[in-house]
Protein backbone atom coordinates (compact mmCIF):
# COMPACT_ATOMS: atom_id res chain seq x y z
CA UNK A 1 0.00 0.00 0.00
CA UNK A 2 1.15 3.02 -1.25
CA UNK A 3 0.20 6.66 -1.94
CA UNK A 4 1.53 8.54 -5.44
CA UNK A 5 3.32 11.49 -3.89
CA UNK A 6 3.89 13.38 -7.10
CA UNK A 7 0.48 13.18 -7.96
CA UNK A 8 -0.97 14.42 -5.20
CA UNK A 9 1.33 17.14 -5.17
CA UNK A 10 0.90 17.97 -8.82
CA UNK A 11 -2.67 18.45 -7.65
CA UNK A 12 -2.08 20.06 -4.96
CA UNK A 13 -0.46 22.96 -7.08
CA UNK A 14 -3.14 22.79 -9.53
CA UNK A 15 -5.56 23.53 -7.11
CA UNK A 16 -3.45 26.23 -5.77
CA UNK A 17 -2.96 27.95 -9.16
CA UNK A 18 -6.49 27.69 -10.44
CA UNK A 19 -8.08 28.93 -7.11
CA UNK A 20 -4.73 32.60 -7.44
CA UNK A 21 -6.19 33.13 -10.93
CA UNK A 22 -9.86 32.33 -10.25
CA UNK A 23 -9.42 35.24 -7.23
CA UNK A 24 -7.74 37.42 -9.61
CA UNK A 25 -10.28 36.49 -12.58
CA UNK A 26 -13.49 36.33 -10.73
CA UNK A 27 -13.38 39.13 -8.28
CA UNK A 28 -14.15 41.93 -11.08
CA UNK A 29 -16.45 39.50 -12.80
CA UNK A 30 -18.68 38.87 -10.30
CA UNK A 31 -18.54 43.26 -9.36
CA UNK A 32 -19.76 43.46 -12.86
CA UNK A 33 -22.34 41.19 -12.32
CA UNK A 34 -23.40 42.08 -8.80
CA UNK A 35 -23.72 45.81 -9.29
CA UNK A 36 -24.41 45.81 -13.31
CA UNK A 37 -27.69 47.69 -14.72
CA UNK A 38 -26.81 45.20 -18.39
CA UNK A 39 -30.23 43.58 -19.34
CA UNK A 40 -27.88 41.45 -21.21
CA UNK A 41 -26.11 40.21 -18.13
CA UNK A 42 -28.30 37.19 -17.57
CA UNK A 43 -26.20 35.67 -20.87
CA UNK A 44 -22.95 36.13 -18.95
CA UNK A 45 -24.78 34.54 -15.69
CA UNK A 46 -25.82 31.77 -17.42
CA UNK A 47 -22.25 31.24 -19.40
CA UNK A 48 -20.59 31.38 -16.29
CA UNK A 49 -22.60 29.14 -14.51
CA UNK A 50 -22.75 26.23 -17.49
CA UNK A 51 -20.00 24.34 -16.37
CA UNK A 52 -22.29 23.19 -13.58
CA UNK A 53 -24.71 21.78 -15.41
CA UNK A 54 -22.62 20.51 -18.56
CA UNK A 55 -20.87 17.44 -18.72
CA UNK A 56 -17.16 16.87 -18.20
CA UNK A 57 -16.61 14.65 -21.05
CA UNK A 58 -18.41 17.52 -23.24
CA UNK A 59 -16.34 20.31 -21.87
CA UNK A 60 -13.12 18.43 -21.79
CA UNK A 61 -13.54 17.43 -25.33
CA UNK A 62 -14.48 20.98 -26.87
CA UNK A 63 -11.47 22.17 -24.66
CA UNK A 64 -9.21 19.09 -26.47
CA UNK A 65 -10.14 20.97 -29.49
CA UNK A 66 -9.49 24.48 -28.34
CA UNK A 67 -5.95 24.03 -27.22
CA UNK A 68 -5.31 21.23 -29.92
CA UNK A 69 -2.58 21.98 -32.71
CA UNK A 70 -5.47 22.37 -35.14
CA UNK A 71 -6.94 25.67 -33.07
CA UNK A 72 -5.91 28.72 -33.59
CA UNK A 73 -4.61 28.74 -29.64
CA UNK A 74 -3.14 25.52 -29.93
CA UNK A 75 -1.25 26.80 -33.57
CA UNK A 76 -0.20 29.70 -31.95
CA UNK A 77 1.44 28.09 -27.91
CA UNK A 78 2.87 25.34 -30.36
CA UNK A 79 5.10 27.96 -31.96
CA UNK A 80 6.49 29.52 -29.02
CA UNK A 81 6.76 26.25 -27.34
CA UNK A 82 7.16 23.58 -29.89
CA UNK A 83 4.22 21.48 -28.20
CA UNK A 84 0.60 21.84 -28.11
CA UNK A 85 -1.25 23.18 -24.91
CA UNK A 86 -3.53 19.85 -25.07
CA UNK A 87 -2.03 16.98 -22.36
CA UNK A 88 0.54 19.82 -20.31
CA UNK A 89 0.40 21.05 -17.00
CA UNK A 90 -0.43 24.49 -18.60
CA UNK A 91 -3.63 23.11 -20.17
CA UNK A 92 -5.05 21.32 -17.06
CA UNK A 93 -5.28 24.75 -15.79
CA UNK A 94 -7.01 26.50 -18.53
CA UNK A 95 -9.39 23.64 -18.58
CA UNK A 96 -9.56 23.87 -14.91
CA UNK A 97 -10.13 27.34 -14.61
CA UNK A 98 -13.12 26.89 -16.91
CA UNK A 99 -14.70 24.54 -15.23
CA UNK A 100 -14.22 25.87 -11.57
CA UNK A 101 -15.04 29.35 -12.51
CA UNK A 102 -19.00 29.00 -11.40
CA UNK A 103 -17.22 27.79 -7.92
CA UNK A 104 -15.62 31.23 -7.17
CA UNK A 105 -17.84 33.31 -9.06
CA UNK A 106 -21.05 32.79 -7.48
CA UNK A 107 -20.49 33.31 -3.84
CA UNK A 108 -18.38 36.42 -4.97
CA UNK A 109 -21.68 37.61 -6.78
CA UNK A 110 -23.78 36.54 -3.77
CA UNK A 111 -21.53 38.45 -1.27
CA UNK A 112 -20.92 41.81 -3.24
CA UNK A 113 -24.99 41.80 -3.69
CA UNK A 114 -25.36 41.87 -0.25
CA UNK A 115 -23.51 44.85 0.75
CA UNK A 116 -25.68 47.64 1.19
CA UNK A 117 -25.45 50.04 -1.78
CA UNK A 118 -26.26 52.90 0.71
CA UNK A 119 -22.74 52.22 2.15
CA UNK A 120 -21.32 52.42 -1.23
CA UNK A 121 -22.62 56.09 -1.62
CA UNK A 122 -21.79 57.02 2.05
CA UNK A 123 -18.29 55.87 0.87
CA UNK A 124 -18.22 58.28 -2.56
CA UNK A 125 -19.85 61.13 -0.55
CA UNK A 126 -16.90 60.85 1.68
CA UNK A 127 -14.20 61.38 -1.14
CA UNK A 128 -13.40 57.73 -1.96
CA UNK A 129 -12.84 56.80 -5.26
CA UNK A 130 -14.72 53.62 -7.14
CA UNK A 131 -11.30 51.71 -6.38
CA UNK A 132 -10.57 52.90 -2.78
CA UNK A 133 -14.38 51.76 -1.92
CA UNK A 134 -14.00 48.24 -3.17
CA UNK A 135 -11.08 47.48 -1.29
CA UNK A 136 -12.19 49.71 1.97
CA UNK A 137 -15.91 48.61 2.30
CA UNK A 138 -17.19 46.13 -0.31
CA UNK A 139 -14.35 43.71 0.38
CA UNK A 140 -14.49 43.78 4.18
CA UNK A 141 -18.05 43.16 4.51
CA UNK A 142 -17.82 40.27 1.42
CA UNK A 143 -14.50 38.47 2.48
CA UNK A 144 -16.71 35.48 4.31
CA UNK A 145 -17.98 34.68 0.76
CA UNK A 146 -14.44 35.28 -0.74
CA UNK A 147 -13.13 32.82 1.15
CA UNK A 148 -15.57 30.27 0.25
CA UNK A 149 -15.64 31.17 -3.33
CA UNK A 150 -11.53 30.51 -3.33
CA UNK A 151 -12.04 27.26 -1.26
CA UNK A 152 -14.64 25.81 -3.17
CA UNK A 153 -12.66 26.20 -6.24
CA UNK A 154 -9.59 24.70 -4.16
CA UNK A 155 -11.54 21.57 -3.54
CA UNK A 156 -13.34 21.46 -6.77
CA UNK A 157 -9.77 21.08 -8.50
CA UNK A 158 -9.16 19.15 -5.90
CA UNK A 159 -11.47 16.33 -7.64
CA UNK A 160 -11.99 16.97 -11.08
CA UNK A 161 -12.11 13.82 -12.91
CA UNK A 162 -13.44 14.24 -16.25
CA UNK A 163 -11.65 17.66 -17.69
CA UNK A 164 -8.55 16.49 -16.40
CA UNK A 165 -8.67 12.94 -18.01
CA UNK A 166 -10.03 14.60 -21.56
CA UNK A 167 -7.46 17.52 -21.33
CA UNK A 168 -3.88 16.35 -19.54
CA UNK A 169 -4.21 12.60 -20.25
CA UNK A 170 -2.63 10.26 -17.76
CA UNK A 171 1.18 11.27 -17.96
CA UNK A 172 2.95 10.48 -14.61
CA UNK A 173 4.89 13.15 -13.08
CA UNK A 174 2.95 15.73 -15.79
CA UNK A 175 -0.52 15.40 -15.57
CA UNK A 176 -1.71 12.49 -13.33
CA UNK A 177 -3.52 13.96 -10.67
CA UNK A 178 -5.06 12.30 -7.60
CA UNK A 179 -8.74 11.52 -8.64
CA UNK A 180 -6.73 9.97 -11.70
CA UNK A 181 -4.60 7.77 -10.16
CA UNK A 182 -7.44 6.40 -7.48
CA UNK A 183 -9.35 5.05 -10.55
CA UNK A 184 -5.54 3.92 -12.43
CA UNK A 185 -5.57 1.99 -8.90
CA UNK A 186 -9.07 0.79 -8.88
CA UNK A 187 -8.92 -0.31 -12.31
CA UNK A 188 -5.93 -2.70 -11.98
CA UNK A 189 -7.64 -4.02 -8.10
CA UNK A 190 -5.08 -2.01 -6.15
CA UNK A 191 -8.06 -1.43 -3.64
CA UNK A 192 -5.61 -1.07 -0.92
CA UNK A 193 -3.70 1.96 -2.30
CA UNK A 194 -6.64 3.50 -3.98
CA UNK A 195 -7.80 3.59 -0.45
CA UNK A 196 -4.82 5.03 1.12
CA UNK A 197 -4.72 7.77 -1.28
CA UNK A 198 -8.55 8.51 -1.01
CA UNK A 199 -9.00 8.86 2.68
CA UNK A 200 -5.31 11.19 2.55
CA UNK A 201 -7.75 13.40 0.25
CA UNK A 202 -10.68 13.13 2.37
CA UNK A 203 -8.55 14.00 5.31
CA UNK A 204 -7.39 17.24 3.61
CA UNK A 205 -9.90 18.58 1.92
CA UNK A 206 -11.83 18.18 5.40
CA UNK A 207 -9.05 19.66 7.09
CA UNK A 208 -9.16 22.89 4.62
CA UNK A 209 -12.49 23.28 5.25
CA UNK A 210 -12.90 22.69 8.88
CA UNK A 211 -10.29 25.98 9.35
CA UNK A 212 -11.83 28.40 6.83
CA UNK A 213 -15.68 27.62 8.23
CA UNK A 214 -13.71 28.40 11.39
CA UNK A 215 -12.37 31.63 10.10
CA UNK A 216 -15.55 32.52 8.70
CA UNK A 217 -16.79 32.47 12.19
CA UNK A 218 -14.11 34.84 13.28
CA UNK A 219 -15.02 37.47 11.06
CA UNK A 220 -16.20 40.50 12.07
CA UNK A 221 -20.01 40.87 12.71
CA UNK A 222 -21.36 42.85 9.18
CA UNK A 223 -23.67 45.40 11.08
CA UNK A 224 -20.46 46.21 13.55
CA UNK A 225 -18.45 47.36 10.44
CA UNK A 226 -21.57 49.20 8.76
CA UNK A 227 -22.17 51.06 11.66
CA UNK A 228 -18.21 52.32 11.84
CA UNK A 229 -18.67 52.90 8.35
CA UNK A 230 -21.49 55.13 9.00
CA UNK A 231 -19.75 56.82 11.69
CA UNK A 232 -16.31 57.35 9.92
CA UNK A 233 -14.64 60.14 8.72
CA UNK A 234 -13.49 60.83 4.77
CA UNK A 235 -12.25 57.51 3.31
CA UNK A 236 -8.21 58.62 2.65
């Protein structure tokens, strides 16, 4: 019994890199969609939240085709590189990006609509720019729901199956990941070892959880922090 190391730490970076980009990606995203008057913005609701409902094997294989040496993308990495983006590290986290992106985005859309917009023009009658108020008010009072956006994409990537499979292949050391090799082991009766590695992943993703819940509990009460925003002076 035995647990792939490199795999789960190949994972383990995955995870880390998709959830840094999703953060980066999905914060003004979901602003535009929280606070947007668009009547169009129900398209970009609905595009961001189709990974959800669409299968892995369909969005793995359209991705296969995207960063394949026949697409434009895959034409284009190929000549700067001299390989394709298809079965590379770099590829498992475009196609993981995609398909975690309704993960972070929606609780960062469900926290930035719940901050009051009155606090929001308490802030701009104070002197604070657009910029300034998102980081001094609408961030604050949404981080509970940042957090869980970035940790639900963590453990999302955590187990993706399907995209990975389609997109990276099964290269060891490249891009076999952890859900990957459990079902390698399961496949050729290594029950023991698929076991091992599954309860390690069980244990951490748990783990991960059980501190950011406990974070979330820690942070600050939301009416406590409106009511020193009220009572503050000009936002510098």
């Amino acid at each position: 019994m035995s647990i792939n190391w490199p795999a789960f730490l190949i994972t383990i970076e995955l995870a880390m890199v998709v959830s840094a980009i999703l953060l980066v990606v999905g914060l003004p995203l979901a602003y535009w969609i929280a606070f947007s008057r668009r009547r169009w913005k129900f398209l970009v609701e609905a595009i961001v939240a189709l990974p959800i409902v669409l299968p892995p094997t369909v969005l793995g294989f359209y991705l296969l085709v995207a960063l394949g040496s026949q697409s434009p993308l895959g034409r284009w990495w190929q000549s700067l590189t001299g390989h394709t983006l298809a079965f590379t590290f770099p590829g498992l986290v475009i196609g993981s990006i995609l398909y975690s992106l309704p993960f972070a985005v929606q609780p960062f859309t469900a926290s930035f609509s719940s901050v009051d917009r009155k606090l929001l023009a308490a802030s701009a009658t104070l002197g604070a720019s657009p910029l300034r108020t998102f980081f001094r008010v609408v961030v604050p009072l949404s981080l509970p729901g940042l957090v869980t956006g970035v940790v639900l994409a963590f453990a999302h990537t955590m187990g993706e199956f399907g995209v990975v499979l389609m997109i990276g292949g099964n290269i060891p050391g490249v891009t076999r990941t952890v859900s990957i090799d459990i079902y390698d082991q399961v496949q050729a009766s290594n029950y023991a070892a698929a076991n091992a590695t599954a309860l390690l992943l069980l244990v951490f993703c748990f783990a991960v959880l059980t501190v950011v819940y406990g974070l979330n509990r820690r942070t600050p009460n939301p009416a406590t922090h409106n009511q020193r925003l009220w009572t503050m002076g000009p936002i510098k």
